[in-house]
Protein backbone atom coordinates (compact mmCIF):
# COMPACT_ATOMS: atom_id res chain seq x y z
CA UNK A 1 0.00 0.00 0.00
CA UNK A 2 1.49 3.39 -1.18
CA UNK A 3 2.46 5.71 1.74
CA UNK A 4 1.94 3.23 4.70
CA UNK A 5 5.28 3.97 6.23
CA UNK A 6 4.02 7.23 7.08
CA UNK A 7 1.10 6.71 9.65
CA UNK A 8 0.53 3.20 11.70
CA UNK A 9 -2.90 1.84 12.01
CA UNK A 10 -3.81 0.25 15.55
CA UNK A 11 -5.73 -3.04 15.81
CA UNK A 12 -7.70 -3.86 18.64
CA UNK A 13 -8.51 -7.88 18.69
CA UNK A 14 -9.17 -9.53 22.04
CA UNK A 15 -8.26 -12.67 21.31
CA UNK A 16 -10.23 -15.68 19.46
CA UNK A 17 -13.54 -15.24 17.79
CA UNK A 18 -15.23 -15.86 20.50
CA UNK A 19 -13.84 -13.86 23.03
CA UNK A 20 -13.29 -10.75 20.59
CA UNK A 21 -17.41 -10.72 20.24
CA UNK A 22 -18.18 -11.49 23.78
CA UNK A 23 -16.18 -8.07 24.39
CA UNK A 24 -17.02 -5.85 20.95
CA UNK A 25 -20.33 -6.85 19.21
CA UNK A 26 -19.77 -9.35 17.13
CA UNK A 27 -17.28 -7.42 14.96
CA UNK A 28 -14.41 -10.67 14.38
CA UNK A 29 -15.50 -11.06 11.15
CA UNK A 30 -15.46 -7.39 10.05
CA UNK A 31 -11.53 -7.07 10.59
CA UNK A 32 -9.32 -7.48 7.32
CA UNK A 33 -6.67 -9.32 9.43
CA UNK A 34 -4.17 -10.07 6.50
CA UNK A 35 -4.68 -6.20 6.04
CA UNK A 36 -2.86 -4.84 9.01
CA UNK A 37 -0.02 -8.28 9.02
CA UNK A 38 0.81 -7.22 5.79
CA UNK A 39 1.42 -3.33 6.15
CA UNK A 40 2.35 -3.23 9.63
CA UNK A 41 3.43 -6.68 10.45
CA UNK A 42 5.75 -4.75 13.60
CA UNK A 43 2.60 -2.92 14.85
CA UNK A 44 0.85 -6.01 16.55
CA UNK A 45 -2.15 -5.57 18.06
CA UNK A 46 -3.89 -4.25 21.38
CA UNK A 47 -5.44 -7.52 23.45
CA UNK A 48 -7.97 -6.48 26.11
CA UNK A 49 -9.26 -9.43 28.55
CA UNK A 50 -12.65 -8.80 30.46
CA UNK A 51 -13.72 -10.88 33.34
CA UNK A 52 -16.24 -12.83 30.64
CA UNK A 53 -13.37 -14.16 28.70
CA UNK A 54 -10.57 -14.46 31.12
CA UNK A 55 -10.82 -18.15 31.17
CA UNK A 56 -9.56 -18.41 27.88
CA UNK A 57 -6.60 -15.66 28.09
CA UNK A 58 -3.96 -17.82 27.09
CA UNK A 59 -5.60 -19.35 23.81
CA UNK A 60 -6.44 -15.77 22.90
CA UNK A 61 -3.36 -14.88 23.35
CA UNK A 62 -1.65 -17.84 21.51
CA UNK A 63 -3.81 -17.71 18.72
CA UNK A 64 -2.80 -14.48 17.71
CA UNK A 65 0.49 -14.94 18.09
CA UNK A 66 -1.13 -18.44 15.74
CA UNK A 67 -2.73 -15.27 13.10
CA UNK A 68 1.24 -14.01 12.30
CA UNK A 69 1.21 -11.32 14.66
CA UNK A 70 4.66 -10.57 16.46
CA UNK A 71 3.75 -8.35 18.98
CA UNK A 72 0.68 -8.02 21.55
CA UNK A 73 -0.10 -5.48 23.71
CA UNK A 74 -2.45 -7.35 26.49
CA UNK A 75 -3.56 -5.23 29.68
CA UNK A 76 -6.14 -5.43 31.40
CA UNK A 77 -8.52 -2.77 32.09
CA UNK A 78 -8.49 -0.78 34.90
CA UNK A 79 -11.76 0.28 36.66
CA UNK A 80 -13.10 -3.07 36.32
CA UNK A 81 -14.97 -5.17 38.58
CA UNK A 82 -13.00 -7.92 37.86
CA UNK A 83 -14.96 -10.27 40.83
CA UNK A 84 -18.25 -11.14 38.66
CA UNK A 85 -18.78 -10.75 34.59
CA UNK A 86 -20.86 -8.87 32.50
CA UNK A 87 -23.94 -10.24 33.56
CA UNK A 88 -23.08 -10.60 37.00
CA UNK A 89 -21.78 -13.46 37.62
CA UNK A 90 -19.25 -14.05 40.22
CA UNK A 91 -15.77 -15.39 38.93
CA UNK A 92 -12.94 -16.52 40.65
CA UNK A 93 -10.61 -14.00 38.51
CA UNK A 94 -7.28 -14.84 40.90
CA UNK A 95 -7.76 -18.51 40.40
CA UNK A 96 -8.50 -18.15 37.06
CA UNK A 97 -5.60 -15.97 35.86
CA UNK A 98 -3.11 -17.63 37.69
CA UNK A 99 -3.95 -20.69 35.62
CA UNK A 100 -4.32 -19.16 32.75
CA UNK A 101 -0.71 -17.26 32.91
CA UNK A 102 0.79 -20.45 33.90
CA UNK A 103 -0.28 -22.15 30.73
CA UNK A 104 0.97 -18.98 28.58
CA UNK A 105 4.41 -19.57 30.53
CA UNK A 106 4.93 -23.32 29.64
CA UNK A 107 4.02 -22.01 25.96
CA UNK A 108 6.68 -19.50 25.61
CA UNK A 109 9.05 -21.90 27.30
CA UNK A 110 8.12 -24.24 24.84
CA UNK A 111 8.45 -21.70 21.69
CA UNK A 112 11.40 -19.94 22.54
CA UNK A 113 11.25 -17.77 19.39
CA UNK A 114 8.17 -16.35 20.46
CA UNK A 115 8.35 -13.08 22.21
CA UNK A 116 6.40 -13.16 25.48
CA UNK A 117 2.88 -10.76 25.97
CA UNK A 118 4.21 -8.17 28.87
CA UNK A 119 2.00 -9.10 30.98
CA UNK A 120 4.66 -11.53 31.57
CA UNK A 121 7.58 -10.73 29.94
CA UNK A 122 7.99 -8.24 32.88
CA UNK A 123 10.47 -5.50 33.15
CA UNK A 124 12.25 -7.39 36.53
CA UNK A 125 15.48 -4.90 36.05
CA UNK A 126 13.04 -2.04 36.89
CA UNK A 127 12.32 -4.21 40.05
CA UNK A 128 16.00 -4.43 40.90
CA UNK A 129 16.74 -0.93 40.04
CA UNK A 130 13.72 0.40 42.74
CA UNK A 131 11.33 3.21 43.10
CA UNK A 132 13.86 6.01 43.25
CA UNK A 133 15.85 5.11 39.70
CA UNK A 134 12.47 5.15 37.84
CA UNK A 135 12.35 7.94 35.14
CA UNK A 136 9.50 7.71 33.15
CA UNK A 137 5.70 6.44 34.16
CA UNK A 138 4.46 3.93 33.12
CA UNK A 139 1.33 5.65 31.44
CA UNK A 140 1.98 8.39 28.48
CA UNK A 141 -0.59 10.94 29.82
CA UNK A 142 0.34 14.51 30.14
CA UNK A 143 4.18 13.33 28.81
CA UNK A 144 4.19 11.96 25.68
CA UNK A 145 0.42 12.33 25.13
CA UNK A 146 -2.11 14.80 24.66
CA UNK A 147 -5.53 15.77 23.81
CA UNK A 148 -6.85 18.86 22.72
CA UNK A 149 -10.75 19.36 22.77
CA UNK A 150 -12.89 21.24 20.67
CA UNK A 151 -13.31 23.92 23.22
CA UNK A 152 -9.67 24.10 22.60
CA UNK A 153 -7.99 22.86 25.45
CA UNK A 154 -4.92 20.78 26.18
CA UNK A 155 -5.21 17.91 28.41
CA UNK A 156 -3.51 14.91 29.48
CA UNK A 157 -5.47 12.28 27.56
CA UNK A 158 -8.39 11.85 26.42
CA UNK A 159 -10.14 10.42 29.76
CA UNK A 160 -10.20 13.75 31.37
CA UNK A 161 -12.33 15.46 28.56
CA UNK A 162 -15.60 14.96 29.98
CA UNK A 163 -14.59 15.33 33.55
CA UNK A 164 -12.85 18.87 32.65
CA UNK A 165 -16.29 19.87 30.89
CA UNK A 166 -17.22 19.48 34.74
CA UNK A 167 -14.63 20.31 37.06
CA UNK A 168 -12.70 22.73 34.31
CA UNK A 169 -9.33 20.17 34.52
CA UNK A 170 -6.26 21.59 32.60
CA UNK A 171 -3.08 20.14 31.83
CA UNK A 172 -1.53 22.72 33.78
CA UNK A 173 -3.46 21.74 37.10
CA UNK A 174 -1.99 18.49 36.93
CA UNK A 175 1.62 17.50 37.21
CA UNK A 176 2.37 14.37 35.38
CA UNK A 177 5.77 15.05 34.48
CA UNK A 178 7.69 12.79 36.69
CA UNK A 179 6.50 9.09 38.64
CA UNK A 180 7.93 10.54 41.83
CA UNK A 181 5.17 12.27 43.24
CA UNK A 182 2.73 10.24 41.23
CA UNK A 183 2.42 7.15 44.53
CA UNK A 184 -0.45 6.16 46.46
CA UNK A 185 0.14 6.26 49.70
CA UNK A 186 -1.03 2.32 49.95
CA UNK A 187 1.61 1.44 47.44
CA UNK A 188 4.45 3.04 49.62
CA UNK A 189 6.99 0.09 49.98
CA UNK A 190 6.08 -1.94 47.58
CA UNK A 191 8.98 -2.98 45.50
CA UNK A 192 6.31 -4.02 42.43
CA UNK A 193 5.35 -0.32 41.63
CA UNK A 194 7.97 -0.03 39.15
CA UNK A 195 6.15 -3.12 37.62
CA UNK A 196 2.39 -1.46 38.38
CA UNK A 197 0.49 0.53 35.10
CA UNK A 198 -2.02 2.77 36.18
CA UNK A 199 -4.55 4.55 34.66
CA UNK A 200 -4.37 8.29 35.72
CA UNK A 201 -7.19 9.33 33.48
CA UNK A 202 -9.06 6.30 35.05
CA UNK A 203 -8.11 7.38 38.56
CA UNK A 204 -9.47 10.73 38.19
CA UNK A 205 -12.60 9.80 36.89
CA UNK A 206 -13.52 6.89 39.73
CA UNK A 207 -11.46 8.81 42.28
CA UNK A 208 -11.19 11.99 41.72
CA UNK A 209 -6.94 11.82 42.75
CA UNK A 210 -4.84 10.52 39.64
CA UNK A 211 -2.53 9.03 42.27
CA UNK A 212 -5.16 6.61 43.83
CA UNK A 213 -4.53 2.99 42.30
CA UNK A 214 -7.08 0.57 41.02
CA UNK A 215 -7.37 -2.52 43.98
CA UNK A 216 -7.56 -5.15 41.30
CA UNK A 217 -4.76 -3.94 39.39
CA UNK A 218 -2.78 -4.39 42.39
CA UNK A 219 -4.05 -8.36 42.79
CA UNK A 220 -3.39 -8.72 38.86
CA UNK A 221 -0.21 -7.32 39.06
CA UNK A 222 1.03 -9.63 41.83
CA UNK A 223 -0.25 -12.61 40.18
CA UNK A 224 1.63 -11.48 36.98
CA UNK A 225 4.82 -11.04 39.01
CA UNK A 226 4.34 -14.69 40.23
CA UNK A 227 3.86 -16.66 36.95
CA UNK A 228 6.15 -14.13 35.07
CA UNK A 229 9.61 -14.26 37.72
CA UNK A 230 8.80 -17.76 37.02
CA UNK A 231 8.88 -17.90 33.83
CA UNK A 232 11.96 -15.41 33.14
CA UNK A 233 13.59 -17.02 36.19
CA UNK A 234 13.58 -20.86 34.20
CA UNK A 235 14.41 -18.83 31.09
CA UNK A 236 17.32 -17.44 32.14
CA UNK A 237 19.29 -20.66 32.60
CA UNK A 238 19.82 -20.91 29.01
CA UNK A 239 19.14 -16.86 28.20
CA UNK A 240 20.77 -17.19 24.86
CA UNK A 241 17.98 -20.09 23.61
CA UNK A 242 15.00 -17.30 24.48
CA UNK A 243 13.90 -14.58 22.26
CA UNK A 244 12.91 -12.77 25.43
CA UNK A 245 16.45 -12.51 26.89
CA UNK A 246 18.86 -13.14 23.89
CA UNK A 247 20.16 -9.89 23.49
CA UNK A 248 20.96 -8.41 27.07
CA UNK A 249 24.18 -7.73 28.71
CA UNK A 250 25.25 -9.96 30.80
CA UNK A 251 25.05 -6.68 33.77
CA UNK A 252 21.02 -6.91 32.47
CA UNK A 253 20.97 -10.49 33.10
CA UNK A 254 22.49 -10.25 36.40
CA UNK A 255 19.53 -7.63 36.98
CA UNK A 256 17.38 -9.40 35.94
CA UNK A 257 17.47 -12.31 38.01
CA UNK A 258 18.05 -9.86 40.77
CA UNK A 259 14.38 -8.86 40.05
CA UNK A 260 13.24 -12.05 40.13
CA UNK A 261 14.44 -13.20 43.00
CA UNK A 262 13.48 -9.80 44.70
CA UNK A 263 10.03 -10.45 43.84
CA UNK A 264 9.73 -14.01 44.24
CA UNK A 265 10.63 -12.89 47.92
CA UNK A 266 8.38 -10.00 48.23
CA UNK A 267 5.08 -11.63 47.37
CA UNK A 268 6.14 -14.67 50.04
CA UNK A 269 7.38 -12.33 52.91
CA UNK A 270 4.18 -10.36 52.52
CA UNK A 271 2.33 -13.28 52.25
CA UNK A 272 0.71 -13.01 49.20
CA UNK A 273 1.37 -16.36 48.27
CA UNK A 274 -0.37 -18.20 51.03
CA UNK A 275 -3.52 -15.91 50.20
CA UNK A 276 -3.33 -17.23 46.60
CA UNK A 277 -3.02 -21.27 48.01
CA UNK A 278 -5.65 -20.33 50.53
CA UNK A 279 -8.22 -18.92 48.39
């Protein structure tokens, strides 16, 4: 296609057919998917789970890595009640995703080419490195993003558009320029909030404070840092066979399993893991 190194064209796809209806209308069938491999085969695609299709994360996830696409941005939402579905049905979402990231691990263990979703190909050198060495946030707003509004303001996403039409929020009100000042205060000592997105658009909607964290994100992100230290920590006894690890420094390797072993004793010292076995 002429000129399609000049813009990139974002794909949202949450996974099978199935799964990608359950959470968007019935709209699988409606994507070109050969359209966006073949022009921006580097682009990859943005995976969304809900609590209706979290018991099939890891097939969603391995089929599209399955479709040809090599990279997937997977997150999960914040400002979900990620305890009961759409229709209010009460899931077991802790049980459930630990499962399901534990099947996703064995699979990139067992296709070492494949480049790991982030949601456990974590970032453990950030881990190692701590709280007072991080530079950037982990969200864009207010940084590297903006949004200007028809009324002509600038703001730090898009989120805070209709809550500025009430409260009269400007990007100058807010100071997003550094993660320093950006902690809640429940997060203080918590080595995984290097590790932790947020949402500060979100935060501000449901809490009116773009510091105040999301309480499932929290859970989620713990159970990611289990099943992914695991993962990275059997990968990294042969780095140089994994996709994930084949090109760092032997200093980032050394981090790396610094991280891991950092977390691995954070979420048992804390006692998150005995929650998890207990239920």
């Amino acid at each position: 296609m002429k000129n399609k190194e000049r813009f990139i064209v974002g794909l949202s796809l949450d996974g099978t057919r199935e799964m990608h209806n359950r959470n968007r209308s019935n709209s699988y069938d409606k994507i070109d998917i050969p359209f966006f491999i073949e022009n921006w085969p580097e682009q990859g695609v943005k995976m969304t789970p809900s609590p209706g299709t979290l018991k099939s994360l890891a097939e969603g996830v391995i089929h599209i890595h399955e479709l040809g696409f090599s990279r997937n941005n997977c997150t999960f939402a914040c400002g979900v009640a990620w305890d009961k579905d759409e229709f209010g049905k009460a899931i077991d979402y802790q049980q459930i995703l630990q499962e399901q990231l534990m099947k996703l691990a064995i699979y990139y263990l067992n296709h070492p080419n494949i480049l790991p979703v982030e949601m456990l190909n974590i970032k453990f050198i950030a881990v190692a490195a701590g709280i007072n060495n991080m530079l950037d946030k982990l969200c864009g707003a207010g940084t590297i993003m903006r949004c200007w509004t028809p009324d002509g303001q600038c703001l730090p996403c898009h989120l805070f558009y209709e809550v500025s039409k009430e409260k009269g929020v400007k990007l100058d009100d807010i100071d997003l320029s550094s993660p320093c000042h950006l902690s809640d205060e429940q997060c203080k000592g918590c080595i995984l909030e290097t590790i932790c997105p947020t949402c500060y658009g979100g935060n501000y909607i449901t809490y009116g404070d773009i510091s105040k964290r999301d309480p499932y994100t929290c859970i989620i992100t713990k159970i990611r840092a289990l099943a992914g230290s695991w993962m990275i920590g059997q990968m990294l006894e042969t780095p140089e066979k994994y996709y994930a690890l084949k090109d760092f420094s032997n200093e980032e390797l050394a981090m790396t399993a610094k991280g891991v072993i950092q977390t691995q004793s954070f979420l048992e010292q804390t006692g998150f893991m005995e929650e998890l076995q207990n239920g």
